[in-house]
PDB file of N, CA and C in Angstrom:
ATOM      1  N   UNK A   1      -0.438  17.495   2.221  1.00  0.00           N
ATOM      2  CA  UNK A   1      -0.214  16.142   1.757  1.00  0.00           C
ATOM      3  C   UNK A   1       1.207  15.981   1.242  1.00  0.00           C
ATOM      4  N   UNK A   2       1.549  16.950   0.692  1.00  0.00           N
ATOM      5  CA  UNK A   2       2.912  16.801   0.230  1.00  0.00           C
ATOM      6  C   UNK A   2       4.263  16.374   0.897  1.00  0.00           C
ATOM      7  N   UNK A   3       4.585  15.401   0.609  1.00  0.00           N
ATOM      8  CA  UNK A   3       5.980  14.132   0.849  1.00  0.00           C
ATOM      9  C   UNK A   3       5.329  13.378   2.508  1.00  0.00           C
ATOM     10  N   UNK A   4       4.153  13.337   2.944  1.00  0.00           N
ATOM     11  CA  UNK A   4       3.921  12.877   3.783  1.00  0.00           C
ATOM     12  C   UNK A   4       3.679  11.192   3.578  1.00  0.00           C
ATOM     13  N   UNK A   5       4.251  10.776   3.609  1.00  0.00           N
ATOM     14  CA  UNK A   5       4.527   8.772   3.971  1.00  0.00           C
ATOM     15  C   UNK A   5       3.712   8.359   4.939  1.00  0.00           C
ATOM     16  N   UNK A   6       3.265   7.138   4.728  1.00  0.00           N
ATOM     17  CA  UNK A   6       2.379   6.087   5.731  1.00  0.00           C
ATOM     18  C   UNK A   6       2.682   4.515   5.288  1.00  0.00           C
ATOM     19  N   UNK A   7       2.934   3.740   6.260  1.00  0.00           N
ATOM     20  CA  UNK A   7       3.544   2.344   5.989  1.00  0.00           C
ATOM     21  C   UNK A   7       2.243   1.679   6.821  1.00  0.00           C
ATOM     22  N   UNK A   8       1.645   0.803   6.265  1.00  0.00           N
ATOM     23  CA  UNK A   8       1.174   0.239   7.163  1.00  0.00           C
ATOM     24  C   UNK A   8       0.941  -1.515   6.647  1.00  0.00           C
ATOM     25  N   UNK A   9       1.621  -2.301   7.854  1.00  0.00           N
ATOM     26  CA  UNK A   9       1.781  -3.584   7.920  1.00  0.00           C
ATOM     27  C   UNK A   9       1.550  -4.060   9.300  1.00  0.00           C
ATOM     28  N   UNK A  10       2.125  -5.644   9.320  1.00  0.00           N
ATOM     29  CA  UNK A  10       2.339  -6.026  11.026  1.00  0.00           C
ATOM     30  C   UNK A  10       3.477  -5.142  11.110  1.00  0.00           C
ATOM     31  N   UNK A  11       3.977  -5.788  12.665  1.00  0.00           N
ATOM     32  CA  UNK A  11       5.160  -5.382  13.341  1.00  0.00           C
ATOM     33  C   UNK A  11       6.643  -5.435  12.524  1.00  0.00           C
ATOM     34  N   UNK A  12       6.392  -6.106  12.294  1.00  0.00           N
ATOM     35  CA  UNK A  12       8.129  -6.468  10.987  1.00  0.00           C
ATOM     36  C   UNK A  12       7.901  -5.974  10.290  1.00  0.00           C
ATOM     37  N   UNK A  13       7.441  -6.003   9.669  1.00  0.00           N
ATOM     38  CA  UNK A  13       6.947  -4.920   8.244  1.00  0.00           C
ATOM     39  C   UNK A  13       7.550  -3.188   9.014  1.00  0.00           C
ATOM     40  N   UNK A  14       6.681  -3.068   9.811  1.00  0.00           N
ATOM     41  CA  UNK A  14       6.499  -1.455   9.738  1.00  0.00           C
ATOM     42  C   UNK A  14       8.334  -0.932  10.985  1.00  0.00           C
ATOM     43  N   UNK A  15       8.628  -2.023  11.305  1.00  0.00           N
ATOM     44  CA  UNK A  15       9.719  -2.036  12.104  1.00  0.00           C
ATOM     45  C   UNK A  15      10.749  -1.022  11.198  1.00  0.00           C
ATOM     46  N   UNK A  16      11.450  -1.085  10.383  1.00  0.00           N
ATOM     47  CA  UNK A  16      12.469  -0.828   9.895  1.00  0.00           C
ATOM     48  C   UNK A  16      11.920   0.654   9.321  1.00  0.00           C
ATOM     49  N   UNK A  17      10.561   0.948   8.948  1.00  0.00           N
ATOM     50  CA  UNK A  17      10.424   2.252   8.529  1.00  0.00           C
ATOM     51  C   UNK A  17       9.927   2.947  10.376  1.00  0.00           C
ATOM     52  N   UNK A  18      10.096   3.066  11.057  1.00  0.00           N
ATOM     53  CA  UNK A  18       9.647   3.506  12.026  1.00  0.00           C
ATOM     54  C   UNK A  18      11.020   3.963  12.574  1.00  0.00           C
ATOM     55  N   UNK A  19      12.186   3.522  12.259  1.00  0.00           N
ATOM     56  CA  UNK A  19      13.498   3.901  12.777  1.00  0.00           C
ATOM     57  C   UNK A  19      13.891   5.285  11.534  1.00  0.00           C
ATOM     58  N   UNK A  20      13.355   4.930  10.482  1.00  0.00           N
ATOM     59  CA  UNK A  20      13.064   6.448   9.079  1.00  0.00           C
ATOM     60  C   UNK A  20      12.495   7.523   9.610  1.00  0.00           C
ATOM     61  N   UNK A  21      11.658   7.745  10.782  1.00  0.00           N
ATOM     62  CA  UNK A  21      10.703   8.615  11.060  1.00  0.00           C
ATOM     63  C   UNK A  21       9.279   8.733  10.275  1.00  0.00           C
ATOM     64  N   UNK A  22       9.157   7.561   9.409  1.00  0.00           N
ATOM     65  CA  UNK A  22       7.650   7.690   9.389  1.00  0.00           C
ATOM     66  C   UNK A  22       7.100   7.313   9.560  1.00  0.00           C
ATOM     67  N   UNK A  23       5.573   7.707   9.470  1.00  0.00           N
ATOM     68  CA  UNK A  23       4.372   7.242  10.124  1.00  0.00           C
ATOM     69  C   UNK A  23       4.110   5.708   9.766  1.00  0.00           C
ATOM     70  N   UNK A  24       3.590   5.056  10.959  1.00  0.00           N
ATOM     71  CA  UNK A  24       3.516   3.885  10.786  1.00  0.00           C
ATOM     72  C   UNK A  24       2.831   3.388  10.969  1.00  0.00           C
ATOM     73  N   UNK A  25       2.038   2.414  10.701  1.00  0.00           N
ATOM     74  CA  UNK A  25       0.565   1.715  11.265  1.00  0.00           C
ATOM     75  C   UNK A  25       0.358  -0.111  11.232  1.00  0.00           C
ATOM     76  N   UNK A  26       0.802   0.042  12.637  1.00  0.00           N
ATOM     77  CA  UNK A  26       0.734  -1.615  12.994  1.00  0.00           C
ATOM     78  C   UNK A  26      -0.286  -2.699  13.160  1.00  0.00           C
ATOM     79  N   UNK A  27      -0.808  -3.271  12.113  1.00  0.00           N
ATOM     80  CA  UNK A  27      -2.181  -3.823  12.095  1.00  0.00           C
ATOM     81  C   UNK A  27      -2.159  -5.739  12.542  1.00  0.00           C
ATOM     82  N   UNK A  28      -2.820  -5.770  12.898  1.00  0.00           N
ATOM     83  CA  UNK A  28      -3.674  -7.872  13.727  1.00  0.00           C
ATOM     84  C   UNK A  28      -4.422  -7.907  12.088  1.00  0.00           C
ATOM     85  N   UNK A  29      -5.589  -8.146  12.682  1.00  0.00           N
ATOM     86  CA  UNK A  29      -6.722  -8.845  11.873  1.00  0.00           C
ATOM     87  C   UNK A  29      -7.054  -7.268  11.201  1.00  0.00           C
ATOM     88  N   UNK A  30      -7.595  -8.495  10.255  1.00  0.00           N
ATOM     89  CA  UNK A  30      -9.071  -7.039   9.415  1.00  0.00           C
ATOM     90  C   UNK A  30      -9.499  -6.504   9.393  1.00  0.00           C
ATOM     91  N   UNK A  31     -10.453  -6.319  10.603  1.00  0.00           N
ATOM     92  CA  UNK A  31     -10.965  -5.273  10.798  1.00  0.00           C
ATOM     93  C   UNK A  31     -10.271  -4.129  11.436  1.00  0.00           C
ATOM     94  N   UNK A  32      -8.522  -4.245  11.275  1.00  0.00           N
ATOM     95  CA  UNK A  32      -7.966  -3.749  12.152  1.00  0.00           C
ATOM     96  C   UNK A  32      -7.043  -2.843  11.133  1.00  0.00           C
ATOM     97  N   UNK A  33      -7.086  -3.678   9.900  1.00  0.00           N
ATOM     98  CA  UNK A  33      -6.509  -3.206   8.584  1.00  0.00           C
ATOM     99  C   UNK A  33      -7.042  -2.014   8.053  1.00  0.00           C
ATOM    100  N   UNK A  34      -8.259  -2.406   7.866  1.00  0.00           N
ATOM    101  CA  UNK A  34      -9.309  -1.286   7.279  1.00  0.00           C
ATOM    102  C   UNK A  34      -9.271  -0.425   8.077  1.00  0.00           C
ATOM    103  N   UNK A  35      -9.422  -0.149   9.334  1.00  0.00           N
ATOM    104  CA  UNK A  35      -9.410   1.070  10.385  1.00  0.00           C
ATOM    105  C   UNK A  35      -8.538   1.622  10.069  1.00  0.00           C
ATOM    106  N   UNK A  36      -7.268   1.568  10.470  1.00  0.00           N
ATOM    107  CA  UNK A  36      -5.819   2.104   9.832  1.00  0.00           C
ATOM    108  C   UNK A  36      -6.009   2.249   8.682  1.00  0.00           C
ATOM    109  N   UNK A  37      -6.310   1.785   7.800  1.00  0.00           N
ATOM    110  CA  UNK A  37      -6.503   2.346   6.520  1.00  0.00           C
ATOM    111  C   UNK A  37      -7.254   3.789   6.170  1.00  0.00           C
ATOM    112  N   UNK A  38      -8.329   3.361   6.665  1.00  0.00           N
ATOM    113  CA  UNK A  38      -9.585   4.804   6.887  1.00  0.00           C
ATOM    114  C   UNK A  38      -8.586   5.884   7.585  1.00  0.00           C
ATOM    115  N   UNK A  39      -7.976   5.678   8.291  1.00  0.00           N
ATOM    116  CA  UNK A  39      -6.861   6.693   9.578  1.00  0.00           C
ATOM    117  C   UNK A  39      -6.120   7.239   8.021  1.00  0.00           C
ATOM    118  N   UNK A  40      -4.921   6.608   7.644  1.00  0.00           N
ATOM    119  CA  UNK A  40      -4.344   6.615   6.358  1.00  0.00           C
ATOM    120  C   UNK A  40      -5.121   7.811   5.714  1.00  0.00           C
ATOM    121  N   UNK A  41      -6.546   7.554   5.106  1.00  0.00           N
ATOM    122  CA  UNK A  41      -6.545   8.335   3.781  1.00  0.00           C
ATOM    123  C   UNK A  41      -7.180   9.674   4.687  1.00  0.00           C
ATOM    124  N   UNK A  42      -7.909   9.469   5.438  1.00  0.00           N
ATOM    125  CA  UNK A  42      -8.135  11.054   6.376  1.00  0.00           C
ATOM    126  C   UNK A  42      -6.977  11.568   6.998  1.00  0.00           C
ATOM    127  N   UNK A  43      -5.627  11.385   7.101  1.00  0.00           N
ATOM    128  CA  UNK A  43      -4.100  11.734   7.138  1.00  0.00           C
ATOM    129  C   UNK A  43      -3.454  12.348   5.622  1.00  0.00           C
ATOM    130  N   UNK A  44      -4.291  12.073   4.760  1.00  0.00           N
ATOM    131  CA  UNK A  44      -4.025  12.882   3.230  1.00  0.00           C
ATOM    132  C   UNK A  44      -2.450  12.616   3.381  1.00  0.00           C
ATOM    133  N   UNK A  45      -1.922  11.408   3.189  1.00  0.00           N
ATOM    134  CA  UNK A  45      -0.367  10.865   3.002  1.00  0.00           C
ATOM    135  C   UNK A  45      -0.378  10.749   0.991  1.00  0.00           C
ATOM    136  N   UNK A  46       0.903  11.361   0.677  1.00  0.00           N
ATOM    137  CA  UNK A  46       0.807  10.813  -0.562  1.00  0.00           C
ATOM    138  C   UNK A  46       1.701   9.821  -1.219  1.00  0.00           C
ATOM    139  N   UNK A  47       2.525   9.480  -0.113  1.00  0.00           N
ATOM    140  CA  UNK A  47       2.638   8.184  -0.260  1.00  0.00           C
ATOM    141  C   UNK A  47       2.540   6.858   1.009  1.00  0.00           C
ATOM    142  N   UNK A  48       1.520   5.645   0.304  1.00  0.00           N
ATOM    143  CA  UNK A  48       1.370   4.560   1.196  1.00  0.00           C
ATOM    144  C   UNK A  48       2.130   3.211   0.953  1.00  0.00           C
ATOM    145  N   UNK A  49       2.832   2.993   1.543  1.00  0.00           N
ATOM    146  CA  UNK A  49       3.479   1.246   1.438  1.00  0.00           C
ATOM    147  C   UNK A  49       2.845   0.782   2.179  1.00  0.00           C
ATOM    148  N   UNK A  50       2.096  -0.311   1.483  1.00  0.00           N
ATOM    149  CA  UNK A  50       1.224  -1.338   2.456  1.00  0.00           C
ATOM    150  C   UNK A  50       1.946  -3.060   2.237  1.00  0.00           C
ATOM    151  N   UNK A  51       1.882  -3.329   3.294  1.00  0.00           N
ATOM    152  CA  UNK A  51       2.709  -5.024   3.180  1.00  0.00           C
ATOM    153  C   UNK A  51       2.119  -5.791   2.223  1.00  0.00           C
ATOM    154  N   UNK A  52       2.611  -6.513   1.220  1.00  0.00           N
ATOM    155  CA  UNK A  52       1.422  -7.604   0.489  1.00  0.00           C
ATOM    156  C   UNK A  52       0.708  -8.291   1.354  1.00  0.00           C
ATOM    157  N   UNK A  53       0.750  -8.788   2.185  1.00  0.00           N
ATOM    158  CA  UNK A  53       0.219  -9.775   3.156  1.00  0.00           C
ATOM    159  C   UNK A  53      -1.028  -9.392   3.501  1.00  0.00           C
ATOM    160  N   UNK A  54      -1.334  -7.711   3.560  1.00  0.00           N
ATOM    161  CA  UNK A  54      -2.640  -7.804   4.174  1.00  0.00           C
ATOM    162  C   UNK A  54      -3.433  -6.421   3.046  1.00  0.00           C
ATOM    163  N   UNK A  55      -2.250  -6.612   2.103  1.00  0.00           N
ATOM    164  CA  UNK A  55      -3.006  -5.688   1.044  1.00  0.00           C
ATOM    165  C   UNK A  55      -4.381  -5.890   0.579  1.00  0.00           C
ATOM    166  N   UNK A  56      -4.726  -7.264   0.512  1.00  0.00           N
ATOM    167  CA  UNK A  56      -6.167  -7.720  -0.352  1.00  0.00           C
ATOM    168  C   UNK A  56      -6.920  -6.757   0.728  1.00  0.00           C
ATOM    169  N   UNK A  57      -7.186  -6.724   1.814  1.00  0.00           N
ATOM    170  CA  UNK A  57      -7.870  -6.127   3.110  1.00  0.00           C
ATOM    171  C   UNK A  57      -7.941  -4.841   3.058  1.00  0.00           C
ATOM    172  N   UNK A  58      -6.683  -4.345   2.412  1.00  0.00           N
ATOM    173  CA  UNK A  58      -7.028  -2.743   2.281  1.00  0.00           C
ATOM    174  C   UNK A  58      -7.020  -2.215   1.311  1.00  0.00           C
ATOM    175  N   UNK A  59      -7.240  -2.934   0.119  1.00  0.00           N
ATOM    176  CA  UNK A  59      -7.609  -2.420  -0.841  1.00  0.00           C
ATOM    177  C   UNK A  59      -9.151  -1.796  -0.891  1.00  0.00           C
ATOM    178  N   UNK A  60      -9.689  -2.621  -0.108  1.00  0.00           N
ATOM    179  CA  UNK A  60     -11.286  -2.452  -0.171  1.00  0.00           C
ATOM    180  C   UNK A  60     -11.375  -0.890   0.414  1.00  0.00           C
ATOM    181  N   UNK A  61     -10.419  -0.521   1.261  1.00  0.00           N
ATOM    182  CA  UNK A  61     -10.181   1.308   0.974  1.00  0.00           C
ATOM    183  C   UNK A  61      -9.904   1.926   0.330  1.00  0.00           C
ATOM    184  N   UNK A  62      -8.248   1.266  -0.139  1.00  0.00           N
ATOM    185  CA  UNK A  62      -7.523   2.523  -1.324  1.00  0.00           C
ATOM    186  C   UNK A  62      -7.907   2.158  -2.013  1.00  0.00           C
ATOM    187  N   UNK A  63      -9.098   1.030  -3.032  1.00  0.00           N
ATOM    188  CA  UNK A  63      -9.388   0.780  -4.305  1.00  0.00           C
ATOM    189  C   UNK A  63     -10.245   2.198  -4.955  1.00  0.00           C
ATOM    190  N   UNK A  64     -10.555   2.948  -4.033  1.00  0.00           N
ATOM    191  CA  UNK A  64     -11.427   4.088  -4.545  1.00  0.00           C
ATOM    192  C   UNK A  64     -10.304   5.134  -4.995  1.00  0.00           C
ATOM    193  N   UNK A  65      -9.306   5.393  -4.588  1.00  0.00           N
ATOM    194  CA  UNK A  65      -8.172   6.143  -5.173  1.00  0.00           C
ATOM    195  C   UNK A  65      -7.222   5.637  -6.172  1.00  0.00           C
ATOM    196  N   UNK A  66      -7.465   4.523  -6.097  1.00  0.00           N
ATOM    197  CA  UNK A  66      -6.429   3.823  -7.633  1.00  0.00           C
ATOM    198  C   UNK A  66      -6.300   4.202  -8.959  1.00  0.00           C
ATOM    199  N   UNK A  67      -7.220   5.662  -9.417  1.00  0.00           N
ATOM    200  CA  UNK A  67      -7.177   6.255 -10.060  1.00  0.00           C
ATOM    201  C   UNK A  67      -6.464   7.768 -10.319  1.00  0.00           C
ATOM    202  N   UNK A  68      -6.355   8.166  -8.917  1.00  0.00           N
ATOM    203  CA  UNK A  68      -6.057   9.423  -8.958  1.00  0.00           C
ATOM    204  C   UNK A  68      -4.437   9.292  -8.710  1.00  0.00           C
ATOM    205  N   UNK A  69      -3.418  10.325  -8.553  1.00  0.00           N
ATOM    206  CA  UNK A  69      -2.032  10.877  -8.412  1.00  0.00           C
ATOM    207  C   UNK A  69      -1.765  10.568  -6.853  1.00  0.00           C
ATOM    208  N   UNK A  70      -2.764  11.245  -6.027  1.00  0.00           N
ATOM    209  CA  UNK A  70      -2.023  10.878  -4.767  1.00  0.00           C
ATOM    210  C   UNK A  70      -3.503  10.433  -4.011  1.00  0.00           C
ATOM    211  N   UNK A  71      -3.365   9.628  -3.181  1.00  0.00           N
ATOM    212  CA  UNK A  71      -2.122   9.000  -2.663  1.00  0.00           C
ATOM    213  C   UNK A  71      -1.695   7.989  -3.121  1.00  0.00           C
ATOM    214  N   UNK A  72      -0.529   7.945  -3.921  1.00  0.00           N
ATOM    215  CA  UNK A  72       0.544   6.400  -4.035  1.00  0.00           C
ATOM    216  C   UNK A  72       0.315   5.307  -3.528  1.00  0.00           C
ATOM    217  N   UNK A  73      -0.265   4.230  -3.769  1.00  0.00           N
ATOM    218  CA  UNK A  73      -0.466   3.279  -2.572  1.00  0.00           C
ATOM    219  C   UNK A  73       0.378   2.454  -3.209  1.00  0.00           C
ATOM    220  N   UNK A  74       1.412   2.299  -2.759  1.00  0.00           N
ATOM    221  CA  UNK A  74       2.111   0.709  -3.757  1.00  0.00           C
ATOM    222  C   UNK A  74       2.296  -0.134  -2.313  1.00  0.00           C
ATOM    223  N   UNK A  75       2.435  -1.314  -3.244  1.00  0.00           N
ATOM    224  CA  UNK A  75       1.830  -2.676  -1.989  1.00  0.00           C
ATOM    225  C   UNK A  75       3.384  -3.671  -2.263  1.00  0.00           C
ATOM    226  N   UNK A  76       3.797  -3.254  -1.010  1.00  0.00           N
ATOM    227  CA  UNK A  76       5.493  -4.205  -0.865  1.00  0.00           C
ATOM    228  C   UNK A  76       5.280  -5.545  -0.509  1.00  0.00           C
ATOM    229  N   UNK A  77       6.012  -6.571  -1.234  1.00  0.00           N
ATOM    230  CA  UNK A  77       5.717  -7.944  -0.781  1.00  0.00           C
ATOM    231  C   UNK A  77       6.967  -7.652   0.017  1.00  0.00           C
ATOM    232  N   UNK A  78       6.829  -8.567   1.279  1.00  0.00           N
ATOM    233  CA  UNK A  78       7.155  -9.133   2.498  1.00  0.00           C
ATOM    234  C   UNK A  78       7.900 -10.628   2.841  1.00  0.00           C
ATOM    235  N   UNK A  79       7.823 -11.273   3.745  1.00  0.00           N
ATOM    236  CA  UNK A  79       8.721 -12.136   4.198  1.00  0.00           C
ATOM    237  C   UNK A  79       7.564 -13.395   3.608  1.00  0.00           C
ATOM    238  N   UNK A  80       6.595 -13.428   3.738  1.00  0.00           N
ATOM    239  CA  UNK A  80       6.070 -14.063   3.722  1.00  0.00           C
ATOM    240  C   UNK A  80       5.659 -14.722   1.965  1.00  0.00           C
ATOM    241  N   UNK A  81       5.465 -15.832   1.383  1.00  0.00           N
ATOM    242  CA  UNK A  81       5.685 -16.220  -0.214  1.00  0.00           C
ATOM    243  C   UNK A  81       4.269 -14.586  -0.756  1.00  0.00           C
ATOM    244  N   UNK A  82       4.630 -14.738  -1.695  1.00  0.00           N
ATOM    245  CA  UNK A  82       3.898 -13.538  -2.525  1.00  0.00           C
ATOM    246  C   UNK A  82       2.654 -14.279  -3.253  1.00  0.00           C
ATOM    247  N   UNK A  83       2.103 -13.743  -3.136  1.00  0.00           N
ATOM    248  CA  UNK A  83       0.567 -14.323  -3.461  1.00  0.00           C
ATOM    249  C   UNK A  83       0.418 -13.447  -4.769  1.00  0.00           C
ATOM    250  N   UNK A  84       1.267 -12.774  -5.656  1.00  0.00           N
ATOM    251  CA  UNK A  84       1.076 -11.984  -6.615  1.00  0.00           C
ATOM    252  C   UNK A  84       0.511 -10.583  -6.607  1.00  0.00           C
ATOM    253  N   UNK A  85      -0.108 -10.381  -5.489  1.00  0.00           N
ATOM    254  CA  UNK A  85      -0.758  -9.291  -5.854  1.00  0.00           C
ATOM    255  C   UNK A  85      -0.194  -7.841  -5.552  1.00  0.00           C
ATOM    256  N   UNK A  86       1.644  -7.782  -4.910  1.00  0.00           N
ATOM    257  CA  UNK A  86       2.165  -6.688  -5.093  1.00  0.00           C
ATOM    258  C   UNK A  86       2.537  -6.184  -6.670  1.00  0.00           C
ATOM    259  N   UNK A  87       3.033  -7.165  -7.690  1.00  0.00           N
ATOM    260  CA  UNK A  87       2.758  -7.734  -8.922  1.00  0.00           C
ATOM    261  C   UNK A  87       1.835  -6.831  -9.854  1.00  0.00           C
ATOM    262  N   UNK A  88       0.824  -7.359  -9.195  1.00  0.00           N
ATOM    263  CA  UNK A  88      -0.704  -6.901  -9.747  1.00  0.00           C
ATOM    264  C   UNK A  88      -0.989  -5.173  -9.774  1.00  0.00           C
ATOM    265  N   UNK A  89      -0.417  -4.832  -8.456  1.00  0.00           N
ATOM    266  CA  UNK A  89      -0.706  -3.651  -8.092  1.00  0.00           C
ATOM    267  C   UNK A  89       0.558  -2.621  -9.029  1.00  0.00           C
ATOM    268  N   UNK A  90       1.634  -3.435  -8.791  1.00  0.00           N
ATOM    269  CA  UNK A  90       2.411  -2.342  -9.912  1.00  0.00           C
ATOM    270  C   UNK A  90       2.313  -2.406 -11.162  1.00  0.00           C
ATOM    271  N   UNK A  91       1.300  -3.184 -11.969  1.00  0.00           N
ATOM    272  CA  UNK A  91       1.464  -2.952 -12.914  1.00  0.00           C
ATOM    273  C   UNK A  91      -0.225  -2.043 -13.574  1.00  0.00           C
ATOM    274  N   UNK A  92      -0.931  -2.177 -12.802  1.00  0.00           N
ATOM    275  CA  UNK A  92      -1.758  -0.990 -12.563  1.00  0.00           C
ATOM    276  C   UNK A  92      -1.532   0.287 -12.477  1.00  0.00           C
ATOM    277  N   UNK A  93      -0.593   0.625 -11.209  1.00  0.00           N
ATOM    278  CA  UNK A  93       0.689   1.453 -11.352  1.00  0.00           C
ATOM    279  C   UNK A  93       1.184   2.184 -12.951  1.00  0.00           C
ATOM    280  N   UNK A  94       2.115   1.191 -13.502  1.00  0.00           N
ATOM    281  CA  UNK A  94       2.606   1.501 -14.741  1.00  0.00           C
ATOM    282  C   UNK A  94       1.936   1.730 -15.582  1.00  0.00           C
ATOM    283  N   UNK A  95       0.981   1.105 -15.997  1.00  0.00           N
ATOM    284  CA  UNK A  95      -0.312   1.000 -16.691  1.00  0.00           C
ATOM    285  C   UNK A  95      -0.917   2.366 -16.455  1.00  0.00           C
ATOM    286  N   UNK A  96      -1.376   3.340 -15.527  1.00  0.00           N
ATOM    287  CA  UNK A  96      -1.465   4.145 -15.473  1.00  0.00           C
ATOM    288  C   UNK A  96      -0.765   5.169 -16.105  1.00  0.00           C
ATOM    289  N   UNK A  97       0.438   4.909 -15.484  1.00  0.00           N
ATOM    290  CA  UNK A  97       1.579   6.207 -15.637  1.00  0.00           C
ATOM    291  C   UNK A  97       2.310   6.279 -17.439  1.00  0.00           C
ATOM    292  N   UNK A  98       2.227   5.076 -17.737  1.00  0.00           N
ATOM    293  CA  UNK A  98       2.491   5.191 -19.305  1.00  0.00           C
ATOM    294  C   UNK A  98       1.922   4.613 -20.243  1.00  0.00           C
ATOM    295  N   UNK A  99       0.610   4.276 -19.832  1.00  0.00           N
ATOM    296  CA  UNK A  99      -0.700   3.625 -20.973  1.00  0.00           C
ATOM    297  C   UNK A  99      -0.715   2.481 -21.651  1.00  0.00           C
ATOM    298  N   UNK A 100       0.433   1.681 -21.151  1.00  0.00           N
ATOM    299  CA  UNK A 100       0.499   0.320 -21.605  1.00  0.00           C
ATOM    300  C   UNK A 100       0.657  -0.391 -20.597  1.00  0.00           C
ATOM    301  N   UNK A 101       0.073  -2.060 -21.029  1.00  0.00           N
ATOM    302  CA  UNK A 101       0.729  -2.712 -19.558  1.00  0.00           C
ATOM    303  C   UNK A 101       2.046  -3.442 -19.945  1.00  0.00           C
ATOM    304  N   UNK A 102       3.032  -2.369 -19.024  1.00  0.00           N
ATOM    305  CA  UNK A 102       4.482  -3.597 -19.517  1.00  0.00           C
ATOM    306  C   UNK A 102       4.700  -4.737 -18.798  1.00  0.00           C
ATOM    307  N   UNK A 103       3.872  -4.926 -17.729  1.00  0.00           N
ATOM    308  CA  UNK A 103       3.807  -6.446 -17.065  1.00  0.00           C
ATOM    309  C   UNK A 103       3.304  -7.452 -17.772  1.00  0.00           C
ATOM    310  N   UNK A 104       2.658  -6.949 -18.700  1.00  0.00           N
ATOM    311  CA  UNK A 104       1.490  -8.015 -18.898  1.00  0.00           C
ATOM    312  C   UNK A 104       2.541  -9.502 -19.955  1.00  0.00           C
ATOM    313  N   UNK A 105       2.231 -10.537 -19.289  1.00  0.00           N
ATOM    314  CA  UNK A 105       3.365 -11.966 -19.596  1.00  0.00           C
ATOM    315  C   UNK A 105       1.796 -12.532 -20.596  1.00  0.00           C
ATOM    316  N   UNK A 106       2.849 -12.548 -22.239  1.00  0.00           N
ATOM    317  CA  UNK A 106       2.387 -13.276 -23.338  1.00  0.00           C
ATOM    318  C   UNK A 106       1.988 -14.436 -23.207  1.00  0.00           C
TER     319      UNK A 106
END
């Protein structure tokens, strides 16, 4: 598992890390998300960038690891307006890693 990367978005998204050499996973619809996803965590990557755009979709995979060290799943917002929930996900993230939430808006 160790320093092994997985990106998985549409085509634009995963475009620019695919010229990096890493693994990449080009997803349509939903049920197409989750598959690649399932691929993802049986690939033991420990770190995942997933596009915001189709993060809500695969969370319903990596939500079972959102506790543990690896694998990393942080969720990159994209071209498309941000619906908050890359946001959401890093501060879960932080929240983890140093026991407070420093996102959290008074």
């Amino acid at each position: 598992m160790e320093g092994k990367i997985a990106v998985l978005g549409d085509t634009d998204f995963v475009m620019p890390f695919t010229a990096l050499g890493v693994d990449t996973y080009t997803v349509g619809d939903e049920a197409d998300v989750i598959e690649n996803a399932k691929k993802i965590i049986q690939g033991k990557y420990a770190l995942i960038l997933v596009a915001e755009n189709i993060a809500p979709a695969a969370d319903t995979v990596f939500a079972d690891y959102e506790d543990s060290a690896t694998p990393c799943v942080l969720v990159v917002p994209f071209t498309t307006e941000s619906k908050g929930f890359a946001a959401e996900a890093l501060a879960k993230v932080l929240k983890m890693a140093t026991g407070i939430n420093i996102l959290h808006n008074s």
